[in-house]
C-alpha atoms as a PDB file:
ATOM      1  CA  UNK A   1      14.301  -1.849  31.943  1.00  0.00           C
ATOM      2  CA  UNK A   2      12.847   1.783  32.606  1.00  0.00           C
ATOM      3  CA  UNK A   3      10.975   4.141  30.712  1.00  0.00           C
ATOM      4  CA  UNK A   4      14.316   5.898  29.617  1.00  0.00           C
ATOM      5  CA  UNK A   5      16.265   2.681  27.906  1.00  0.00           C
ATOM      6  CA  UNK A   6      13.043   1.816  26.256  1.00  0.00           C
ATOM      7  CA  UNK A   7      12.074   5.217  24.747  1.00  0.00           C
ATOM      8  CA  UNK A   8      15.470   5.825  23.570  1.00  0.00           C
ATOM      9  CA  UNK A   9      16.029   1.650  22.009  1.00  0.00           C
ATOM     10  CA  UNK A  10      12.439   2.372  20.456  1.00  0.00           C
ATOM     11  CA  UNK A  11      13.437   5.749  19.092  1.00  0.00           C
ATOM     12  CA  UNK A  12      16.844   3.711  18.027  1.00  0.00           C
ATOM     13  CA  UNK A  13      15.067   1.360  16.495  1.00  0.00           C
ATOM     14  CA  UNK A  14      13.081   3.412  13.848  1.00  0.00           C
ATOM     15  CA  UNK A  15      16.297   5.311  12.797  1.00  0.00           C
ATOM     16  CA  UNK A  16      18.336   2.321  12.190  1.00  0.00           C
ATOM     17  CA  UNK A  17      15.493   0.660  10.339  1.00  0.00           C
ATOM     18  CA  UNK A  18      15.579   3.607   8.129  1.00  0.00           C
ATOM     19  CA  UNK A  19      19.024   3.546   7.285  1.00  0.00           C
ATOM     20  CA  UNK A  20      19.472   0.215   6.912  1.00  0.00           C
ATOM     21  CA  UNK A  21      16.780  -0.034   4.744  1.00  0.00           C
ATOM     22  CA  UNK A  22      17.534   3.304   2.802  1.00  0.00           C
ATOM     23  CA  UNK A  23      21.278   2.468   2.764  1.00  0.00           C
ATOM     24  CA  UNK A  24      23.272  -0.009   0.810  1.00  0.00           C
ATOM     25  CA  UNK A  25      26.882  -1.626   2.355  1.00  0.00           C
ATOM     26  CA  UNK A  26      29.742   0.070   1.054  1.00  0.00           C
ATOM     27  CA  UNK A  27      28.561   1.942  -1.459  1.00  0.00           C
ATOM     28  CA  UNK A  28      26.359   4.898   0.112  1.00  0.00           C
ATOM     29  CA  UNK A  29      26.599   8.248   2.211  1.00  0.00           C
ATOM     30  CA  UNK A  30      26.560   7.318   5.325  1.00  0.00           C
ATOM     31  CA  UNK A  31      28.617   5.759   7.991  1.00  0.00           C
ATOM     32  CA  UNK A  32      27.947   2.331   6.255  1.00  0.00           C
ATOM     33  CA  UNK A  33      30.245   3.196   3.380  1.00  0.00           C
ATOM     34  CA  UNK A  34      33.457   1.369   4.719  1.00  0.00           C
ATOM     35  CA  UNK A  35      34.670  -0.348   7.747  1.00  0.00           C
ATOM     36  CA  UNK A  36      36.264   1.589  10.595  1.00  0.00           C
ATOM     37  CA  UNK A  37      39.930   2.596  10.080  1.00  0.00           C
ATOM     38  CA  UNK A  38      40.930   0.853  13.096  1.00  0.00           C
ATOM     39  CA  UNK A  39      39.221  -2.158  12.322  1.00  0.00           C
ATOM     40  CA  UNK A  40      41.365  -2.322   8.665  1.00  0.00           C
ATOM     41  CA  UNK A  41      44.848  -1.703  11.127  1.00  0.00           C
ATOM     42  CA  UNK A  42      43.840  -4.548  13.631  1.00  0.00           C
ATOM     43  CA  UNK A  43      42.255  -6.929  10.976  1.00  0.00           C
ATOM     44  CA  UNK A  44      46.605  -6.947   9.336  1.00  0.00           C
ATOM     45  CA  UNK A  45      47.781  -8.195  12.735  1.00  0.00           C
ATOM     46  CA  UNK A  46      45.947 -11.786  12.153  1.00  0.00           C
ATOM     47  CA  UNK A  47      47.184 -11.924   8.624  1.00  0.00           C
ATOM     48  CA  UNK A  48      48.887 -15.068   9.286  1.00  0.00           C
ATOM     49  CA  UNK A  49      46.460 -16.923  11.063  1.00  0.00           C
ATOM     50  CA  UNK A  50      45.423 -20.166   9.651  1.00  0.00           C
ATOM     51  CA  UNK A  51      42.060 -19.783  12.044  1.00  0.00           C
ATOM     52  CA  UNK A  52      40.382 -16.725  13.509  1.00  0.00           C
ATOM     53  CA  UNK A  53      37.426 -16.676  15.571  1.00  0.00           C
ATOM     54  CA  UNK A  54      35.809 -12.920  16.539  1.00  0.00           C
ATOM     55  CA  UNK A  55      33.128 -11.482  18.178  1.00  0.00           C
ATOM     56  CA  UNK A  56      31.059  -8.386  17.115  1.00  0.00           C
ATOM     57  CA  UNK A  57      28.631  -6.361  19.566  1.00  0.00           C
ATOM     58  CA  UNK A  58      26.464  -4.566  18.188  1.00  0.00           C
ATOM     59  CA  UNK A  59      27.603  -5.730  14.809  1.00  0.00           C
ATOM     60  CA  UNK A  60      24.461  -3.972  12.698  1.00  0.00           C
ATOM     61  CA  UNK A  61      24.230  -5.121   8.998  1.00  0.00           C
ATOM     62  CA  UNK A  62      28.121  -5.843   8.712  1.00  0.00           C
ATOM     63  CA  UNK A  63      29.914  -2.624   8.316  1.00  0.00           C
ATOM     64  CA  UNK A  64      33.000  -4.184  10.042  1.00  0.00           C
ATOM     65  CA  UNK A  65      32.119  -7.424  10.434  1.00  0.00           C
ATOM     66  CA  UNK A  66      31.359  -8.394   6.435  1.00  0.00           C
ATOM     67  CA  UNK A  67      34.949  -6.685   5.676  1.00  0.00           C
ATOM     68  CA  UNK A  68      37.042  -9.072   7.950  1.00  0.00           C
ATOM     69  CA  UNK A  69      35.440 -11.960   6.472  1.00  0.00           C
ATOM     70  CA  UNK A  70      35.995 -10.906   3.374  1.00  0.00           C
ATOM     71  CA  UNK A  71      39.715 -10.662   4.871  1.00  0.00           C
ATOM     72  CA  UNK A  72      39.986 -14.098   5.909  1.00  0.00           C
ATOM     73  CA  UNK A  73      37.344 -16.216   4.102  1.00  0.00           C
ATOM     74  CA  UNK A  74      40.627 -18.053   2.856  1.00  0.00           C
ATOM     75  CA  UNK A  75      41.124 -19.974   6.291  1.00  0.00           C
ATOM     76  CA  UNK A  76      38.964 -20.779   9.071  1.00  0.00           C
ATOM     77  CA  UNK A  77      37.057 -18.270   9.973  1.00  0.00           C
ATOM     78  CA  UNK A  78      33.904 -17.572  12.159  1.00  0.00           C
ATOM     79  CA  UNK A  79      32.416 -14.001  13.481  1.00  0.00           C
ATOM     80  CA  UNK A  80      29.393 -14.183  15.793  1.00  0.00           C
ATOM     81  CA  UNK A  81      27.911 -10.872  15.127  1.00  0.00           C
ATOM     82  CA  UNK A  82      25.226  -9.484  17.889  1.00  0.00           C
ATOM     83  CA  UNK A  83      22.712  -7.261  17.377  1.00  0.00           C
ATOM     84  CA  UNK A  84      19.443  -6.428  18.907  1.00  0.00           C
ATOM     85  CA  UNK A  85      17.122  -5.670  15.892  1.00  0.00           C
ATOM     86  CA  UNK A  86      16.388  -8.590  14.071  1.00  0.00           C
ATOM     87  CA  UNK A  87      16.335  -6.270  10.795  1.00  0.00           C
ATOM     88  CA  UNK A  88      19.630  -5.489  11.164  1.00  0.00           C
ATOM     89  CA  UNK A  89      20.751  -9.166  11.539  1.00  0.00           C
ATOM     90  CA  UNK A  90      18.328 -10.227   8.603  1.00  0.00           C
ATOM     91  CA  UNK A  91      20.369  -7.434   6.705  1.00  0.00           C
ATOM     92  CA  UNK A  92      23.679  -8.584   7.703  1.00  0.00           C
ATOM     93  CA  UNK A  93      22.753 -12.243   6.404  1.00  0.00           C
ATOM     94  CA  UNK A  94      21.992 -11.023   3.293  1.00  0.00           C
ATOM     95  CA  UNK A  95      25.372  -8.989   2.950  1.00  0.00           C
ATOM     96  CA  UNK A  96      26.769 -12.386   3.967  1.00  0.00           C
ATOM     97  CA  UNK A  97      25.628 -13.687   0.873  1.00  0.00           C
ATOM     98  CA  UNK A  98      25.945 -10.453  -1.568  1.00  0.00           C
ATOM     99  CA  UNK A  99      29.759 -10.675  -0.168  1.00  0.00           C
ATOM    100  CA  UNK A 100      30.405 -14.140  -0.459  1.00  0.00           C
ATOM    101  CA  UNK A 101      31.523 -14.823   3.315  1.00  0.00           C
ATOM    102  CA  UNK A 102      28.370 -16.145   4.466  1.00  0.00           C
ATOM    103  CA  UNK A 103      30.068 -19.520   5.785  1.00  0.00           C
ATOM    104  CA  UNK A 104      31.956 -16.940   7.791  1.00  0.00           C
ATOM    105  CA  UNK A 105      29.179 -15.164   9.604  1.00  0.00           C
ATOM    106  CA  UNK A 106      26.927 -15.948  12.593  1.00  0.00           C
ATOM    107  CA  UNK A 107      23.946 -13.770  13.143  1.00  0.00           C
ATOM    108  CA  UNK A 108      22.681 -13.391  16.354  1.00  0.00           C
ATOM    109  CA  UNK A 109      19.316 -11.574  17.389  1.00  0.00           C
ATOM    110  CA  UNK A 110      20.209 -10.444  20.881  1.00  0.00           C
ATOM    111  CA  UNK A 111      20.940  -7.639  23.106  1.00  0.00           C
ATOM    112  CA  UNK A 112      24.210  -7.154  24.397  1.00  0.00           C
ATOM    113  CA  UNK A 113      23.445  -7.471  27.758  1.00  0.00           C
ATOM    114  CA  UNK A 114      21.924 -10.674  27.131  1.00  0.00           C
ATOM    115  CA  UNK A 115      24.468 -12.314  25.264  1.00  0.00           C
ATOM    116  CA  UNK A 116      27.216 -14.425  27.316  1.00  0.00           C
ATOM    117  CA  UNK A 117      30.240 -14.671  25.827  1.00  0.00           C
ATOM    118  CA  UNK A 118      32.109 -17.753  26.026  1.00  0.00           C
ATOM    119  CA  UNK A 119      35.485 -17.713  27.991  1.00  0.00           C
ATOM    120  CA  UNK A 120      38.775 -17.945  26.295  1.00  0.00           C
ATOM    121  CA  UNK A 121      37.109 -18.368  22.435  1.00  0.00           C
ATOM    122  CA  UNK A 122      37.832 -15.352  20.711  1.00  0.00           C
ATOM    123  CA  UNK A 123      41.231 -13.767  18.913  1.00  0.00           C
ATOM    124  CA  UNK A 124      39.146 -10.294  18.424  1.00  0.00           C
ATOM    125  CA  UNK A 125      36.107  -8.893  20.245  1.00  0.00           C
ATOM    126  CA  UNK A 126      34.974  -5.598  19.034  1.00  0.00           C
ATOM    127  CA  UNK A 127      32.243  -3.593  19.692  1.00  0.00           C
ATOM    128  CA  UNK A 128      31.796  -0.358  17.636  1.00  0.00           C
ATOM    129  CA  UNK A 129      29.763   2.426  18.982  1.00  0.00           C
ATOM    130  CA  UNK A 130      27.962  -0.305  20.664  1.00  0.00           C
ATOM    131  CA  UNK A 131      28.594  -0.554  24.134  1.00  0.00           C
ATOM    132  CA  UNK A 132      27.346   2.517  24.965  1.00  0.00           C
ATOM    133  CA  UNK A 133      23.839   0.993  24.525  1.00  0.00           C
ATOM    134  CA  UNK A 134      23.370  -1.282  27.148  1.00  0.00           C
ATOM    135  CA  UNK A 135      20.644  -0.569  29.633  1.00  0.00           C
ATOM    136  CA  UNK A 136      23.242   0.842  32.604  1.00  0.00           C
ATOM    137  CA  UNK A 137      27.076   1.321  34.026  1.00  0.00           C
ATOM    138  CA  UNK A 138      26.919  -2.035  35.808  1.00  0.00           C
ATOM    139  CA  UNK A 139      25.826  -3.672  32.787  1.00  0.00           C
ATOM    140  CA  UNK A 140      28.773  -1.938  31.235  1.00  0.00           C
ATOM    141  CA  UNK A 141      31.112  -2.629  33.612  1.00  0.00           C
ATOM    142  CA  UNK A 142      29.789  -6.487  33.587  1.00  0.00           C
ATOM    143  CA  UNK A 143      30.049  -7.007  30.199  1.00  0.00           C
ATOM    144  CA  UNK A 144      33.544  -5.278  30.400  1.00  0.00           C
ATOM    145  CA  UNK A 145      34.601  -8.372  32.453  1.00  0.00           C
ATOM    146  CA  UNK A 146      33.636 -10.284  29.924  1.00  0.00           C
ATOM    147  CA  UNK A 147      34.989  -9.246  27.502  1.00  0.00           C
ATOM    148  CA  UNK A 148      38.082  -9.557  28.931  1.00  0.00           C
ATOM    149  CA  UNK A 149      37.699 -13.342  29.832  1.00  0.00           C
ATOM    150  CA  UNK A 150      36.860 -14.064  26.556  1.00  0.00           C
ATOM    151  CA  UNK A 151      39.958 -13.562  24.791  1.00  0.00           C
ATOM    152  CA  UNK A 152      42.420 -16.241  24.224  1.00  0.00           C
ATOM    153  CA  UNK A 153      46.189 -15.564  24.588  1.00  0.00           C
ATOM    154  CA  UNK A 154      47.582 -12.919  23.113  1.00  0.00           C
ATOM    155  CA  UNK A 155      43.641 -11.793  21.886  1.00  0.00           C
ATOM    156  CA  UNK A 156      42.789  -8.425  21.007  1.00  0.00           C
ATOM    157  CA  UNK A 157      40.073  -6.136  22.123  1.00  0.00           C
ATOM    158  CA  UNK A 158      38.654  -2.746  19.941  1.00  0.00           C
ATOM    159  CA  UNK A 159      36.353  -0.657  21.866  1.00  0.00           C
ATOM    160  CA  UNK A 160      35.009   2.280  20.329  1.00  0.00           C
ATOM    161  CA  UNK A 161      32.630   4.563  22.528  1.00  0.00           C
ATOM    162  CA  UNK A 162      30.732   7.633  22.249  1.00  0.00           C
ATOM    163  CA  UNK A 163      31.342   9.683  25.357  1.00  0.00           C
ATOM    164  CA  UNK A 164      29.115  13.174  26.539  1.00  0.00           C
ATOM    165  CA  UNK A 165      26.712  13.088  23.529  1.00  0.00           C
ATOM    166  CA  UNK A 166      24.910  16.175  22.864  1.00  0.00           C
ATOM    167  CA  UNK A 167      22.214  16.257  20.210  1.00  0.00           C
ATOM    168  CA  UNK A 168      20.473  18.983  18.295  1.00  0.00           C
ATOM    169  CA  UNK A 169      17.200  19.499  16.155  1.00  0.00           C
ATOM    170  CA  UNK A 170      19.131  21.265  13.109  1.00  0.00           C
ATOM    171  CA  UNK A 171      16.036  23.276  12.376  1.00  0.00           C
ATOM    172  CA  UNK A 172      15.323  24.742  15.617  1.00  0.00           C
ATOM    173  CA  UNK A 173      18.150  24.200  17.428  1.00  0.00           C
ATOM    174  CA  UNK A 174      16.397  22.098  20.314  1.00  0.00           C
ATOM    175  CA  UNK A 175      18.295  20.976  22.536  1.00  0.00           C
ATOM    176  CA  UNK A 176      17.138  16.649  22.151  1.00  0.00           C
ATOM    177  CA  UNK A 177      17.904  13.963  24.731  1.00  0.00           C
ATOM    178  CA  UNK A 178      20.962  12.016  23.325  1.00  0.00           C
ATOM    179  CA  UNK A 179      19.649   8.668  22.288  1.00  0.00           C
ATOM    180  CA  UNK A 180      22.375   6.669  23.862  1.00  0.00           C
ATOM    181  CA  UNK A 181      21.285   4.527  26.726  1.00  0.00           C
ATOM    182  CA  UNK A 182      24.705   5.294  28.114  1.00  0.00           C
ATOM    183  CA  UNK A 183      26.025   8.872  28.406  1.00  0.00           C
ATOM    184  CA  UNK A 184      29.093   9.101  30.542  1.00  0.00           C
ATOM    185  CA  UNK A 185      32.074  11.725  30.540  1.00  0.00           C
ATOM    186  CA  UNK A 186      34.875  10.548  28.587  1.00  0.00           C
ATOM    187  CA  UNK A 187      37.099  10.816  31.596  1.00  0.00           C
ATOM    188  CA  UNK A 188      34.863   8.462  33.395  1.00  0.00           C
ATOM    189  CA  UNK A 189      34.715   5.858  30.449  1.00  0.00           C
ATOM    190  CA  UNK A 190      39.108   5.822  30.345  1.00  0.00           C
ATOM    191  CA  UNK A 191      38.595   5.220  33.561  1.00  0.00           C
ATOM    192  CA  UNK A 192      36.718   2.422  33.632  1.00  0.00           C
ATOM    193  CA  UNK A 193      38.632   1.309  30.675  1.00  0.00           C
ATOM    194  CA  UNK A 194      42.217   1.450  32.495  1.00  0.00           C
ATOM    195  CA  UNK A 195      40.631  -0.452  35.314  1.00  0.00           C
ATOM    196  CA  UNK A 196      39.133  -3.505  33.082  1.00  0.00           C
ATOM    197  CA  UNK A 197      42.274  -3.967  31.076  1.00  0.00           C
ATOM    198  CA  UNK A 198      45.153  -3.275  33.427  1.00  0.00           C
ATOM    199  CA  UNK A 199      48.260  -4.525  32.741  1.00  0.00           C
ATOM    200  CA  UNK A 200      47.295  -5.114  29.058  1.00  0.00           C
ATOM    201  CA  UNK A 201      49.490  -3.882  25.951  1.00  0.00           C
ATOM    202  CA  UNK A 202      48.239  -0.749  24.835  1.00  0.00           C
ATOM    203  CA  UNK A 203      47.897  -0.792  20.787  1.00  0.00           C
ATOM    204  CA  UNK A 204      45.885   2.434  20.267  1.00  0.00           C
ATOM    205  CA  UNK A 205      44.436   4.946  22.729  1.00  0.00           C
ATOM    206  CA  UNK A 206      42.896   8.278  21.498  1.00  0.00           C
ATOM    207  CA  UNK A 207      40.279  10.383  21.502  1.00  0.00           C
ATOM    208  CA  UNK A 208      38.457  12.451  18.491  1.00  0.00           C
ATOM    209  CA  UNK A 209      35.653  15.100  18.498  1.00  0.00           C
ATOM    210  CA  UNK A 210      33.025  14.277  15.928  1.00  0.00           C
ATOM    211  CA  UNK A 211      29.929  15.809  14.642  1.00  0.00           C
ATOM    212  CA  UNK A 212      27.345  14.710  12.283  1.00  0.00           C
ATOM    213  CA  UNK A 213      23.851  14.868  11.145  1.00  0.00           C
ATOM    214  CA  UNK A 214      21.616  11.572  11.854  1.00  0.00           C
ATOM    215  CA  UNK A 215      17.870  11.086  11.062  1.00  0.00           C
ATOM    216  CA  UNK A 216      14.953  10.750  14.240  1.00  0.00           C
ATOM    217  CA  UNK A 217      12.004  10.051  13.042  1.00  0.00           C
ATOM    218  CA  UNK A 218      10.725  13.699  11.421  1.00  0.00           C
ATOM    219  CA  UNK A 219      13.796  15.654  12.343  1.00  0.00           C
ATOM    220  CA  UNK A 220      17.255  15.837  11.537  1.00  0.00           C
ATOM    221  CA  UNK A 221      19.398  15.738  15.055  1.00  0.00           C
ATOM    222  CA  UNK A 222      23.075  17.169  14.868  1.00  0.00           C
ATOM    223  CA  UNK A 223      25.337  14.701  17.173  1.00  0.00           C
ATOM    224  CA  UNK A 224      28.127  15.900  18.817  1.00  0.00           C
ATOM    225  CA  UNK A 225      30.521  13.368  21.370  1.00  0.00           C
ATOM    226  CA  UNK A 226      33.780  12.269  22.602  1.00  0.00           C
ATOM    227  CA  UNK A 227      34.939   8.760  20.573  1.00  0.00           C
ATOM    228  CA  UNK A 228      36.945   7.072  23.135  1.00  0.00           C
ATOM    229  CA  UNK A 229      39.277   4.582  20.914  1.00  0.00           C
ATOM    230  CA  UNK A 230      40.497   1.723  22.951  1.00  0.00           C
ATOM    231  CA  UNK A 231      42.097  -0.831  21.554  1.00  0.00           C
ATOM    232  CA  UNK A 232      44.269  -3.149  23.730  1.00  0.00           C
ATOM    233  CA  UNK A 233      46.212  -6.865  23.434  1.00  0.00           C
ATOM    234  CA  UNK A 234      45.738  -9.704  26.340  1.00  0.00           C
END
């Protein structure tokens, strides 16, 4: 790993821990306040499912993961949620509890590089602003591949990706190195996107300008990107 990855994942690190410790699920200011709209839209299409199994990258303390469970805690149901920080997993656990779906959760401390996923297991792999952290574009592109094997029949994938980041010091106006591991243009990522899931029904495609204040360390940064929405059906 070079000095980049590792200065930025450090610098990741120390802002997460703060809001994860600072922040309560589902009832706070900050992005942890409610699951993903898209996730809510895909989560209706397994309604009827007597079983489910889904994988979550970069699943953090449960912001998407804890509400499906919660969805389908009725049937079978098992999420293998991946995270690098072992905080945020030990977090997620205890929303398990706090939420009642912890026979429905599987935390795992690991990187998302690291973690293999198993062919043909899961209905629903998602990964929410979370594949734009691993270490490189061929680790991206690899785990792309992957992803896509590991979808059963008529599986669904939700990709959501932060594309040219720009950050800010709100103070000074600094221009700050983005702290994503993986900055590309957001042409570049549909791109790469097309070409991993060709042939695949489209469910949603789009693309929304966002900006928003975030904590590093003393500062305040101001984050401007590109989220690339990608959600497609095997």
């Amino acid at each position: 790993m070079d000095d980049r990855v590792t200065r930025i994942r450090e610098s990741e690190k120390k802002s997460h821990i703060e809001t994860y410790t600072k922040k309560k699920l589902y009832s706070s200011d900050s992005w942890l306040s409610k699951p993903i709209k898209t996730v809510c839209e895909v989560g209706k299409i397994f309604s009827n499912y007597e079983r489910i199994r889904i994988l979550d990258l970069g699943a953090g303390v449960g912001r998407n993961s804890i509400y499906l469970a919660e969805q389908f805690k009725d049937r079978e149901c098992l999420i293998d949620c991946v995270d690098l920080l072992d905080v945020a997993i030990d977090k997620l656990n205890q929303n398990a509890v706090e939420h009642g779906v912890n026979g429905c959760i599987n935390g795992i401390v690991k990187s998302i590089e690291d973690f293999s996923i198993e062919p043909e297991a899961y209905n629903l792999i998602m990964a929410v602003s979370a594949l734009e952290h691993v270490d490189s574009k061929n680790s991206f592109i690899a785990k792309l591949e992957e992803i896509k094997q590991g979808i059963k029949s008529d599986g669904i994938v939700l990709l959501v990706l932060n594309s040219e980041v720009r950050e800010i010091n709100v103070d000074t106006y600094e221009e700050l190195e983005p702290q994503f591991e993986l900055n590309l243009p957001t042409d570049e990522i549909q791109e790469l996107l097309d070409d991993a899931f060709v042939n695949w029904e489209v469910i949603k495609k789009c693309i929304n300008a966002q900006e928003y204040d975030i904590p590093r360390e003393k500062i305040t940064s101001r984050l401007s990107s590109n989220v690339i929405t990608y959600v497609v059906k095997k």
